[in-house]
Protein backbone atom coordinates (compact mmCIF):
# COMPACT_ATOMS: atom_id res chain seq x y z
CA UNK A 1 -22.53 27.45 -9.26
CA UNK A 2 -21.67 24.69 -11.94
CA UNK A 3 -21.29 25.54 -15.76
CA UNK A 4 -24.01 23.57 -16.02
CA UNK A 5 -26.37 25.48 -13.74
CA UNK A 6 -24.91 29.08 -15.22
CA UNK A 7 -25.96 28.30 -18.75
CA UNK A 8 -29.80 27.75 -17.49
CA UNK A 9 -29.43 31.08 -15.64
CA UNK A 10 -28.87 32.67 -18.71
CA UNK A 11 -31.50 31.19 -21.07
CA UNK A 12 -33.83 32.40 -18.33
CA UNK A 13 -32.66 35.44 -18.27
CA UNK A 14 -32.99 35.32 -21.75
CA UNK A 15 -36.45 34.69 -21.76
CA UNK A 16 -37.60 37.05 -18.76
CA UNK A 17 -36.01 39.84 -21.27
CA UNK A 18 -37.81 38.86 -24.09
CA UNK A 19 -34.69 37.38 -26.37
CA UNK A 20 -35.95 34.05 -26.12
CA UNK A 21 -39.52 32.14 -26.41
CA UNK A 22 -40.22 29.96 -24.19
CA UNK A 23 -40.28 27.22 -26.80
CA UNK A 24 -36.94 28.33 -27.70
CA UNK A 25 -35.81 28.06 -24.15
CA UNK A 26 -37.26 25.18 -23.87
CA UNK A 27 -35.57 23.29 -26.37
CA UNK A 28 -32.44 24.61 -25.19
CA UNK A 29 -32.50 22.83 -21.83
CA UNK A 30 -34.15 19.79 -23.01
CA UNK A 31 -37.43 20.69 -20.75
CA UNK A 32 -41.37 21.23 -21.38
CA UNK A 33 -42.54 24.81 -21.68
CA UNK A 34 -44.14 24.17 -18.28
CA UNK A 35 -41.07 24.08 -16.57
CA UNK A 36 -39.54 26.97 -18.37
CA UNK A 37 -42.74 29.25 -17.19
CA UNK A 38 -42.13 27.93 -13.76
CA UNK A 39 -38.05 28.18 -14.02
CA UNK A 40 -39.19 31.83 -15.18
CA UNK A 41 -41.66 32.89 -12.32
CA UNK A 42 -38.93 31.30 -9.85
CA UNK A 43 -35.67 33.38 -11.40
CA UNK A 44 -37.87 36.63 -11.42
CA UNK A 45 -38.73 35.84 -7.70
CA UNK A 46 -35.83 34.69 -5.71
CA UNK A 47 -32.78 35.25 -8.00
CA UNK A 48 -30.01 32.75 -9.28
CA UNK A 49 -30.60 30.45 -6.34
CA UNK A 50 -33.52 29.23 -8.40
CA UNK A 51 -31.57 27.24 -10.53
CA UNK A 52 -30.14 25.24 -7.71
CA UNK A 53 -31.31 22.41 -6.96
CA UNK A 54 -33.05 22.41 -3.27
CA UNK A 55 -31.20 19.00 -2.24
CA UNK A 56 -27.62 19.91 -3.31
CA UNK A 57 -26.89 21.89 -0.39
CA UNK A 58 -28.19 18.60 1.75
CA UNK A 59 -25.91 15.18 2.97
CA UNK A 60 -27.57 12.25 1.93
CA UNK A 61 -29.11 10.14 4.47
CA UNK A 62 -26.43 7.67 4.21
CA UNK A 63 -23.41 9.67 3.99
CA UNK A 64 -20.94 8.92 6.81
CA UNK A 65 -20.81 11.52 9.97
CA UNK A 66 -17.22 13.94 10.17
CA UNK A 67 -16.74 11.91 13.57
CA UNK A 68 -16.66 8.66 11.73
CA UNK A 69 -14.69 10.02 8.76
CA UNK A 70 -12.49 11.07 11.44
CA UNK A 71 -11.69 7.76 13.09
CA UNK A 72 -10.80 6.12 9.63
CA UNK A 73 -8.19 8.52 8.90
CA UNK A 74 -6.68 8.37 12.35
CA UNK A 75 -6.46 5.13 12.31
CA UNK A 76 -5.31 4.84 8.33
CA UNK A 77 -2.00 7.13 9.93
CA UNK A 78 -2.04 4.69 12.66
CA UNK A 79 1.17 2.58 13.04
CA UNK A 80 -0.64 -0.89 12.62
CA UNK A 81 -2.45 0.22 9.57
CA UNK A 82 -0.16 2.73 8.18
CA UNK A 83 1.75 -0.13 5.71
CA UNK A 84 -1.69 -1.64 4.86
CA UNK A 85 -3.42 -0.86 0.76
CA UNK A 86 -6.54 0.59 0.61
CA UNK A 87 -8.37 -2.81 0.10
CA UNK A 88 -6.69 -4.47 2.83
CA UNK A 89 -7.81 -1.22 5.24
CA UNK A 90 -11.23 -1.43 4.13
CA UNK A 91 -11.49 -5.08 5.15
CA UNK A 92 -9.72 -4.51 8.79
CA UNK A 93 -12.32 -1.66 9.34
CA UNK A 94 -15.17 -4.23 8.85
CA UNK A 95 -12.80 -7.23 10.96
CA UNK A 96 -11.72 -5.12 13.53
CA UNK A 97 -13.64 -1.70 14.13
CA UNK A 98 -17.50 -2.99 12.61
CA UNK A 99 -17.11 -0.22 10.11
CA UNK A 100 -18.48 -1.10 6.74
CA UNK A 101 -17.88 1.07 4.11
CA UNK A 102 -17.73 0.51 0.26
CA UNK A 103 -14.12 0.82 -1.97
CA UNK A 104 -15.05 3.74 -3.47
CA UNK A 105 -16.08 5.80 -0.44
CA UNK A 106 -12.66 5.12 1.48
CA UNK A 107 -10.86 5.50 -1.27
CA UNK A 108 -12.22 9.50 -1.43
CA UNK A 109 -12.01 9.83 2.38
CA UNK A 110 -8.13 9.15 2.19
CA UNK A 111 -7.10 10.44 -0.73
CA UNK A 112 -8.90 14.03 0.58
CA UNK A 113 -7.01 13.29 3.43
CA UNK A 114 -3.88 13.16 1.04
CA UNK A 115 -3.09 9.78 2.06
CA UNK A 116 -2.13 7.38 -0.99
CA UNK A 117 -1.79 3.47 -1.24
CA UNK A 118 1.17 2.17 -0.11
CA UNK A 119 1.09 -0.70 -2.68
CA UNK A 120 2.51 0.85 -6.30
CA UNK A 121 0.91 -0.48 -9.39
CA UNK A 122 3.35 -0.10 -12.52
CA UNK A 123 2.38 0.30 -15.61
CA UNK A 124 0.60 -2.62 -17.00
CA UNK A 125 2.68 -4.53 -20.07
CA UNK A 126 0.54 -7.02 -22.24
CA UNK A 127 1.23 -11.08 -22.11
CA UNK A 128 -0.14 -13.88 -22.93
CA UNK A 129 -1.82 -15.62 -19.83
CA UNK A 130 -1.64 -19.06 -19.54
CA UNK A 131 -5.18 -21.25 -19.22
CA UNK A 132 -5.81 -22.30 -15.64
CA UNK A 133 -6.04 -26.17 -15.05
CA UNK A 134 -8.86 -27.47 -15.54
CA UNK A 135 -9.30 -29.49 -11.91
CA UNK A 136 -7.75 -29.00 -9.18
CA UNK A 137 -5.16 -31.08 -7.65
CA UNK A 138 -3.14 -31.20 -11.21
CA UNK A 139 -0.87 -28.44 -10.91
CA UNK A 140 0.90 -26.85 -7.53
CA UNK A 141 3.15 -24.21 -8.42
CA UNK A 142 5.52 -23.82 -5.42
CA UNK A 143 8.24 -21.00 -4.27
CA UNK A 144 9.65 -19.39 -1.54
CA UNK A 145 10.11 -15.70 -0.36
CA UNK A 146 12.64 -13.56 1.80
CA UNK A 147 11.15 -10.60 2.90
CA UNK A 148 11.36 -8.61 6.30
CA UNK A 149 7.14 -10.28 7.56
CA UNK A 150 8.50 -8.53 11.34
CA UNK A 151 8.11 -5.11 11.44
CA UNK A 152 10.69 -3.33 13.59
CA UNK A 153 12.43 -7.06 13.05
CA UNK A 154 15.06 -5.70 10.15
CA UNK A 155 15.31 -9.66 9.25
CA UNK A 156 14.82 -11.50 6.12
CA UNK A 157 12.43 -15.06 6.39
CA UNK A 158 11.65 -16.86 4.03
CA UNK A 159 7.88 -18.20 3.20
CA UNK A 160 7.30 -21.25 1.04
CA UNK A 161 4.49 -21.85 -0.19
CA UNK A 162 1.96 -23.22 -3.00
CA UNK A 163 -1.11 -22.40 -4.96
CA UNK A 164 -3.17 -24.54 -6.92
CA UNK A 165 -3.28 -23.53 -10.64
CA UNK A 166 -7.05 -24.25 -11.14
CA UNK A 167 -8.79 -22.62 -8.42
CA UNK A 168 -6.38 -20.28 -6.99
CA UNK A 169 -6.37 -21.82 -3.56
CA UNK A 170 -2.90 -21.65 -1.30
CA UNK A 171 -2.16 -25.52 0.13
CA UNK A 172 0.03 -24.21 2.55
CA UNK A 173 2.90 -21.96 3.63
CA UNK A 174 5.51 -21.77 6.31
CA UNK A 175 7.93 -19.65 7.58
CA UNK A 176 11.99 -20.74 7.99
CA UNK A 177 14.95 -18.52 8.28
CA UNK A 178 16.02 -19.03 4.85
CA UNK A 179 14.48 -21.16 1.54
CA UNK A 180 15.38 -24.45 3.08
CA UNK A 181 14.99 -28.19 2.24
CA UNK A 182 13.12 -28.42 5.90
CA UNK A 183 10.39 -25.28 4.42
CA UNK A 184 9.61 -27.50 1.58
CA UNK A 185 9.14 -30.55 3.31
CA UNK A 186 6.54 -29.06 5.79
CA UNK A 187 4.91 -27.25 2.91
CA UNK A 188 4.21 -30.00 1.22
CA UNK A 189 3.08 -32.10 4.74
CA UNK A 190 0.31 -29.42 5.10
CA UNK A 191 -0.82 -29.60 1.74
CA UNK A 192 -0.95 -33.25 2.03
CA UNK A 193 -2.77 -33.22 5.43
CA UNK A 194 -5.28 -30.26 4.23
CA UNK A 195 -5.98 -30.90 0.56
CA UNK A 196 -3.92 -34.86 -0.56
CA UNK A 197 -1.19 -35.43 -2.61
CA UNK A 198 -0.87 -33.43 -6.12
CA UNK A 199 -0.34 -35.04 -9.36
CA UNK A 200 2.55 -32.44 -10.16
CA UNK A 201 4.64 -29.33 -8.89
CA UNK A 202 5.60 -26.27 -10.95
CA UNK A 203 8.55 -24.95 -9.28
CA UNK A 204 12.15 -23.15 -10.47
CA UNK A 205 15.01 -24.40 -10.95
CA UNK A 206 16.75 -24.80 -7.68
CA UNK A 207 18.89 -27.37 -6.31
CA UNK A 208 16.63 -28.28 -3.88
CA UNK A 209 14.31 -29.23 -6.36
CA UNK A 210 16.48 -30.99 -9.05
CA UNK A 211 20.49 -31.57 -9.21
CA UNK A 212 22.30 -29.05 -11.61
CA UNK A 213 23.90 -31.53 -14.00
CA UNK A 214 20.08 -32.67 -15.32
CA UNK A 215 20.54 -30.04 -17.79
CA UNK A 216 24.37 -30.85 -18.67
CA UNK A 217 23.13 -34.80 -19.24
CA UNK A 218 21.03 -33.85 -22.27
CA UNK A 219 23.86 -32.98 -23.74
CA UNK A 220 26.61 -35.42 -22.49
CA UNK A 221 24.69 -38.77 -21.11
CA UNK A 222 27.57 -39.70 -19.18
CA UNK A 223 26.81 -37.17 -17.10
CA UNK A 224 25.08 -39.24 -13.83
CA UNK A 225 22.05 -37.25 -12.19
CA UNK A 226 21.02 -37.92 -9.01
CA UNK A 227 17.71 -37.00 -7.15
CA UNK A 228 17.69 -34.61 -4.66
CA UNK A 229 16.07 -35.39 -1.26
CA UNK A 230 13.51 -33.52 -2.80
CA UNK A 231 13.12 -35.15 -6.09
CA UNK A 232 13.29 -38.50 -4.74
CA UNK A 233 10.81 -37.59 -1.87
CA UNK A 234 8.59 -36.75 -5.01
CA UNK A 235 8.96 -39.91 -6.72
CA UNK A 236 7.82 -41.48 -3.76
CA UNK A 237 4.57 -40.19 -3.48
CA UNK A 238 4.27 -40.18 -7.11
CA UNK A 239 4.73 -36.25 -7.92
CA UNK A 240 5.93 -35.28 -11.46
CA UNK A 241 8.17 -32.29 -11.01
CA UNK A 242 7.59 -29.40 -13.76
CA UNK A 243 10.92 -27.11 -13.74
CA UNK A 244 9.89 -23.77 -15.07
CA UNK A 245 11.93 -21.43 -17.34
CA UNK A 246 11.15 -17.92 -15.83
CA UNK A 247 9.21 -16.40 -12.85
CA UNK A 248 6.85 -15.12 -15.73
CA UNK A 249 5.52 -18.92 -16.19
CA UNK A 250 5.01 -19.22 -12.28
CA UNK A 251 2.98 -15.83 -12.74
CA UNK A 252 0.50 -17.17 -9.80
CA UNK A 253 2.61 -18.04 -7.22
CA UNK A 254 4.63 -14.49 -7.72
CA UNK A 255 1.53 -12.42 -7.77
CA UNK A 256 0.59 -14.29 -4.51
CA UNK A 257 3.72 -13.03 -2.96
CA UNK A 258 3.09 -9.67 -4.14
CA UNK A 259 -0.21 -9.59 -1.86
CA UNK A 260 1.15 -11.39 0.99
CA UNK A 261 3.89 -9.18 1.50
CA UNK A 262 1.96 -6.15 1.63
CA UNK A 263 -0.97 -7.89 3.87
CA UNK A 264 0.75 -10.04 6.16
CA UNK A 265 3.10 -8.07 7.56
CA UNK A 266 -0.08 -5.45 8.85
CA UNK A 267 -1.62 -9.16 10.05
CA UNK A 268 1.60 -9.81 12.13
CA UNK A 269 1.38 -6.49 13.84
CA UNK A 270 -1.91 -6.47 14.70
CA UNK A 271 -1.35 -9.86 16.26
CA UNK A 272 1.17 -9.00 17.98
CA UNK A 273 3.20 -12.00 16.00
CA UNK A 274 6.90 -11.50 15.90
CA UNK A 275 8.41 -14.69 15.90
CA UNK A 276 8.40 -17.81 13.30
CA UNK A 277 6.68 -20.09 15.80
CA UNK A 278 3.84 -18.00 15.65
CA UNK A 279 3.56 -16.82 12.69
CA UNK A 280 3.49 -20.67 11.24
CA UNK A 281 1.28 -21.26 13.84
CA UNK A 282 -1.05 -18.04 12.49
CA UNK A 283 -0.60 -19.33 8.49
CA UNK A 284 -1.83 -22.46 9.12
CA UNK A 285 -5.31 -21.07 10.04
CA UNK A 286 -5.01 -17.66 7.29
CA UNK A 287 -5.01 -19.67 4.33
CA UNK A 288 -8.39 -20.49 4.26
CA UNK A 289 -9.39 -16.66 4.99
CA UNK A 290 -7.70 -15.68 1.97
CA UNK A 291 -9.48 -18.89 0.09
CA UNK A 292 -12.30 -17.68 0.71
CA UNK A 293 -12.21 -14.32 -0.38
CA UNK A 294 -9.51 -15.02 -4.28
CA UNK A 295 -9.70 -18.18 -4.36
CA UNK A 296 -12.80 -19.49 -8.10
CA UNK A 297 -14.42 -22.02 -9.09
CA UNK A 298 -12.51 -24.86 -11.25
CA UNK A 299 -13.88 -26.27 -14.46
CA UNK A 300 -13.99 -29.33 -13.43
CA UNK A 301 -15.53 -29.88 -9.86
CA UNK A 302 -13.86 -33.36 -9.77
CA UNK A 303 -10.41 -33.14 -7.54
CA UNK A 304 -7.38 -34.74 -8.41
CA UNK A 305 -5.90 -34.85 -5.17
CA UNK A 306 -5.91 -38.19 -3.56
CA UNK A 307 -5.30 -39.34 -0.45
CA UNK A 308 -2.20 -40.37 1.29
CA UNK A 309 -2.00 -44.20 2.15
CA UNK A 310 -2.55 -44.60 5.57
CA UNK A 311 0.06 -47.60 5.36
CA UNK A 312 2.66 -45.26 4.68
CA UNK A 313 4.48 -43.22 7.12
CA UNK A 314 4.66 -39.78 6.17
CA UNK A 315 7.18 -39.02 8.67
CA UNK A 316 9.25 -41.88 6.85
CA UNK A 317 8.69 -39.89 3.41
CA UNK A 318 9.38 -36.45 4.26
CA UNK A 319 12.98 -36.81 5.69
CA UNK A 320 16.78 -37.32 4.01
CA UNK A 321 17.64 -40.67 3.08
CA UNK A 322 21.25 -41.60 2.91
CA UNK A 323 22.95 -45.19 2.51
CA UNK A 324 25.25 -46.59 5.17
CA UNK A 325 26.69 -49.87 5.63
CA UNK A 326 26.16 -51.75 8.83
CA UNK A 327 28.92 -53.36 10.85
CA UNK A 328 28.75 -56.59 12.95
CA UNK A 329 27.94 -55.06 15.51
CA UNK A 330 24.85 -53.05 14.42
CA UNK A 331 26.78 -50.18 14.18
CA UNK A 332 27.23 -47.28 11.25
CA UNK A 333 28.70 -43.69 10.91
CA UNK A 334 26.82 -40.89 9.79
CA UNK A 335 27.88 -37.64 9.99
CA UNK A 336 30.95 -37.84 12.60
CA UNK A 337 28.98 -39.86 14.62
CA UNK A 338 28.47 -43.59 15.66
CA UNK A 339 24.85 -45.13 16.15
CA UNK A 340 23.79 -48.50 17.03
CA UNK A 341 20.58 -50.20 15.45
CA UNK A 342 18.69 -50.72 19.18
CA UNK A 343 17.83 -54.40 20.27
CA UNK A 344 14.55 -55.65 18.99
CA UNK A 345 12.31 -58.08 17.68
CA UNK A 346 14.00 -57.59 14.32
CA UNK A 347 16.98 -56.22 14.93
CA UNK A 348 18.89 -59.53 14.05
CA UNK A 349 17.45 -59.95 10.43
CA UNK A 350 19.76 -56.98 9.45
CA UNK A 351 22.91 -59.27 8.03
CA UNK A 352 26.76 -57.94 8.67
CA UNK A 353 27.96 -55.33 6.10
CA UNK A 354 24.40 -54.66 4.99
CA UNK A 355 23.49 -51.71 3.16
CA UNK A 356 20.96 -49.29 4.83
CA UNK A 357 18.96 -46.45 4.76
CA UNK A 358 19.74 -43.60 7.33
CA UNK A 359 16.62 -41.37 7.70
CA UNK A 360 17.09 -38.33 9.43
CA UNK A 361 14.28 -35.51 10.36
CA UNK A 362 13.36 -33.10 13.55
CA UNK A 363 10.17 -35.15 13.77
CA UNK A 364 12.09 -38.07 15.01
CA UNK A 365 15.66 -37.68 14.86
CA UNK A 366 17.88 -40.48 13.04
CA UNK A 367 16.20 -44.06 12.74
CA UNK A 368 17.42 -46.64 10.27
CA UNK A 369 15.51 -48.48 7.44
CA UNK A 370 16.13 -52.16 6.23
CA UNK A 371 13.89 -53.54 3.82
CA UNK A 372 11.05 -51.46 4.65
CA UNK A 373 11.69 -52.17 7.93
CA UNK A 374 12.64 -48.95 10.35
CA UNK A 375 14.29 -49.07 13.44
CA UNK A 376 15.33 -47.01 15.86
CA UNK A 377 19.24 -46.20 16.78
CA UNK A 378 20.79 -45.33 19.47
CA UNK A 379 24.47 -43.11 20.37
CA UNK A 380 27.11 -45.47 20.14
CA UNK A 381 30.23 -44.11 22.45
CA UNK A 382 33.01 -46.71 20.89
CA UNK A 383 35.70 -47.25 23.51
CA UNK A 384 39.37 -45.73 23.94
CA UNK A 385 41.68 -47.00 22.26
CA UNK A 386 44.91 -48.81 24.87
CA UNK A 387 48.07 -46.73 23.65
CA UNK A 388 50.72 -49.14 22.20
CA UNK A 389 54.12 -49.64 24.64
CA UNK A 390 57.53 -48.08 23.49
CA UNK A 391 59.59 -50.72 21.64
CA UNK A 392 61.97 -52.19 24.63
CA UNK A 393 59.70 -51.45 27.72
CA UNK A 394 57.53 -54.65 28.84
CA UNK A 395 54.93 -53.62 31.13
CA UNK A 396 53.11 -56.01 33.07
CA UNK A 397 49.48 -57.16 32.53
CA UNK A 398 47.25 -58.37 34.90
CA UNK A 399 44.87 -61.27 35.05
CA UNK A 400 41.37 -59.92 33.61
CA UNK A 401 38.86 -60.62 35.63
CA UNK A 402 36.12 -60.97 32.81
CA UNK A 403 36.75 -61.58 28.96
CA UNK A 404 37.57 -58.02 27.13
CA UNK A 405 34.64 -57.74 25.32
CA UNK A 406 32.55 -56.96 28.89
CA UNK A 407 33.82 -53.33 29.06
CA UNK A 408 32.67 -52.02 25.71
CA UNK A 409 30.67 -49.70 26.86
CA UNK A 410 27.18 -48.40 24.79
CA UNK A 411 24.61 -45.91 25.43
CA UNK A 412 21.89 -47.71 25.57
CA UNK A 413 19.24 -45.09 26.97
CA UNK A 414 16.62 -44.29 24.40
CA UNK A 415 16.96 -40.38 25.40
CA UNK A 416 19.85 -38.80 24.29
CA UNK A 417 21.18 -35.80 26.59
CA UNK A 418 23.98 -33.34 27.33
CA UNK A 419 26.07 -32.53 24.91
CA UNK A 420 25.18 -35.55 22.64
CA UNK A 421 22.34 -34.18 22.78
CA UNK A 422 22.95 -30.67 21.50
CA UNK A 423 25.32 -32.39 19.01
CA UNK A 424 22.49 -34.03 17.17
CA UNK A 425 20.31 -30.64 16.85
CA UNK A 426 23.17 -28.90 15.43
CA UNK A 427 23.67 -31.89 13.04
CA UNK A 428 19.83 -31.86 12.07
CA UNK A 429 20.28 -27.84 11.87
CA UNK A 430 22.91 -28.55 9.43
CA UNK A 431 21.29 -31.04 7.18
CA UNK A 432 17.70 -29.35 7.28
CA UNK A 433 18.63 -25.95 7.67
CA UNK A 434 21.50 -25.32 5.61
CA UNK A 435 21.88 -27.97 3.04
CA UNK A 436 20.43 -26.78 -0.31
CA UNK A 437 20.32 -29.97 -2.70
């Protein structure tokens, strides 16, 4: 019995003895006299189980059955769902098993069942918050993430990613081995293809995103700064860069990591996903699950993204752009290597010695750019060099049979295989993959 209940046992006892009145007793327990002379007649009858209420001993009609309770901690100690918080669980029961069941409910099954969140909350420390944008579309704040998504995997990937300021929303994310120049650029092509273009990017500090001597030319202006491939791909489509001072003023974007790297790698498993293929191929769609369950309403219904010219190439935007100068020929070097600008329609408006732009991407390999104008290159194989005779040895020549010229040879074939072949990838790899400014 309760406290609660052995305090009215003994006013009624009380009162059966004669101690109490029954408007005494009743004013004790807050009840009419009538109940008190039936509380009375009850005790005298059947003993302390007359203070009990009839219905406590009962389950309530809607109280889950052992069998059920049963199944959701089996499967809580399961190996998919062992790594998953208690909020995340509670939605995969609905997802996966059609079990519906409030917070509060699983939240007492497992902890009877001595099982605790995985996810730690720390103790929480007072700050200022900053006022969300008003619309969205005017502020992206960006990042990337190494964290071990496999399980069983033991490997660090990175995810970069962004979430609008104003409404919470993520634009995009994507997977790469490590925070990479290639991550951001197919970031931001989802986000452009989903949502538009932004009119500004909250990101740190990193060379990707701005060159290190920005900071050392406020002080000393003859300091030159140069854009990144990054920064100038953001002038082009018109996106102000905002560099941010600590991961506090980012405070979105690093709670969104927080949640996705205690939910996605439980997603992965149950999936089955264990490689980056896949799991870019499973972000792409997840994003607007978890939309629609965090992401709010804006201020300002009005969007400030706006649409990508359909003029423009994309492809032609999101890539490295580096000068070159053309020979004679139609020739350059970039990278080790020799291309030729491939016979065309326009191919002869490109003057000797020009100045170019050499755009290089995995979407379409290297191409060059001449007043707006791309065109596409092909492997130049230069020919071997004749060794120069000994001084005092004359060695006879014979009468060519065509003018020298005729036996340059040029790969001319617009696919490039073999070991050319494999040379380009790893020089992509290399530029993409491993450059960091």
């Amino acid at each position: 019995m309760t406290r609660k209940q052995l305090n009215k046992l003994d006013i009624i006892n009380k009162a059966n003895a004669g101690f109490l009145t029954v408007a005494e007793a009743a004013s004790a327990l807050g009840l009419s006299e009538r109940q008190v002379q039936r509380l009375k007649k009850e005790v005298r009858e059947l003993g302390p189980a007359a203070v009990v209420h009839k219905n406590s001993l009962l389950s309530a009609h809607n109280a889950l059955s052992s069998e059920i309770i049963d199944k959701i901690v089996s499967l809580k100690k399961s190996d998919p769902y062992e790594a998953a918080n208690f909020c995340h669980f509670r939605e995969i029961l609905s997802e996966h098993h059609d079990i519906e069941i409030s917070y509060s409910t699983l939240h007492g099954i497992l902890s009877n069942a001595d099982i605790k969140s995985p996810k730690k909350r720390r103790r929480f420390k007072p700050h200022r918050r900053r006022k969300r944008r008003p619309q969205a579309g005017l502020l992206l704040q960006v990042d990337a993430t190494p964290f071990t998504w496999f399980k069983g995997d033991g490997k660090k990937y990175s995810i970069h990613g962004a979430i609008d300021d104003a409404t919470g929303q993520i634009t995009a994310l994507y997977m790469c081995k490590n925070e990479c120049l290639h991550g951001y650029f197919e970031m931001l092509r989802r986000t452009i293809r989903n949502y538009g273009i932004p009119m500004s990017l909250y990101a740190d500090r990193h060379t990707i995103f701005q060159s290190p001597n920005k900071e050392k030319a406020v002080i000393d202006p003859s300091i030159r700064v140069n854009d990144t491939q990054l920064g100038r791909c953001l002038r082009e489509l018109s996106i102000e860069l905002i560099p941010a001072r600590s991961p506090q003023a980012k405070g979105r974007i690093e709670r969104l990591w927080g949640t996705l790297q205690s939910r996605l790698p439980v997603e992965f498993s149950i999936r089955g996903i264990s490689t980056i293929d896949e799991a870019n191929e499973f972000l792409e769609t997840y994003i607007y699950a978890y939309n629609s369950q965090f992401a709010v309403e804006p201020s300002l219904s009005d969007s400030m993204f706006h649409k990508f010219s359909e003029e423009m190439n994309l492809d032609y935007v999101l890539c490295v752009k580096e000068s070159r100068t053309v020979d004679t020929g139609g020739v350059f070097s970039f990278h080790s290597k020799s291309f030729k600008v491939e016979d065309g329609a326009y191919s002869a408006m490109i003057p000797p010695n020009a100045k170019c732009q050499i755009l290089t991407s995995p979407k379409f390999g290297v191409k060059l750019q001449y007043r707006g104008i791309v065109f596409n290159v092909l492997n130049y194989v230069p020919p071997k060099r004749k060794p120069s005779p000994k001084k005092g040895l004359l060695i006879p020549h014979g009468v060519a049979e065509s003018p020298p010229y005729k036996h340059a040879e040029f790969l001319y074939t617009s696919r490039i295989e073999g070991e050319t072949y494999i040379e380009i990838l790893s020089m992509l790899e290399d530029i993409f993959l491993k450059k960091m400014a």
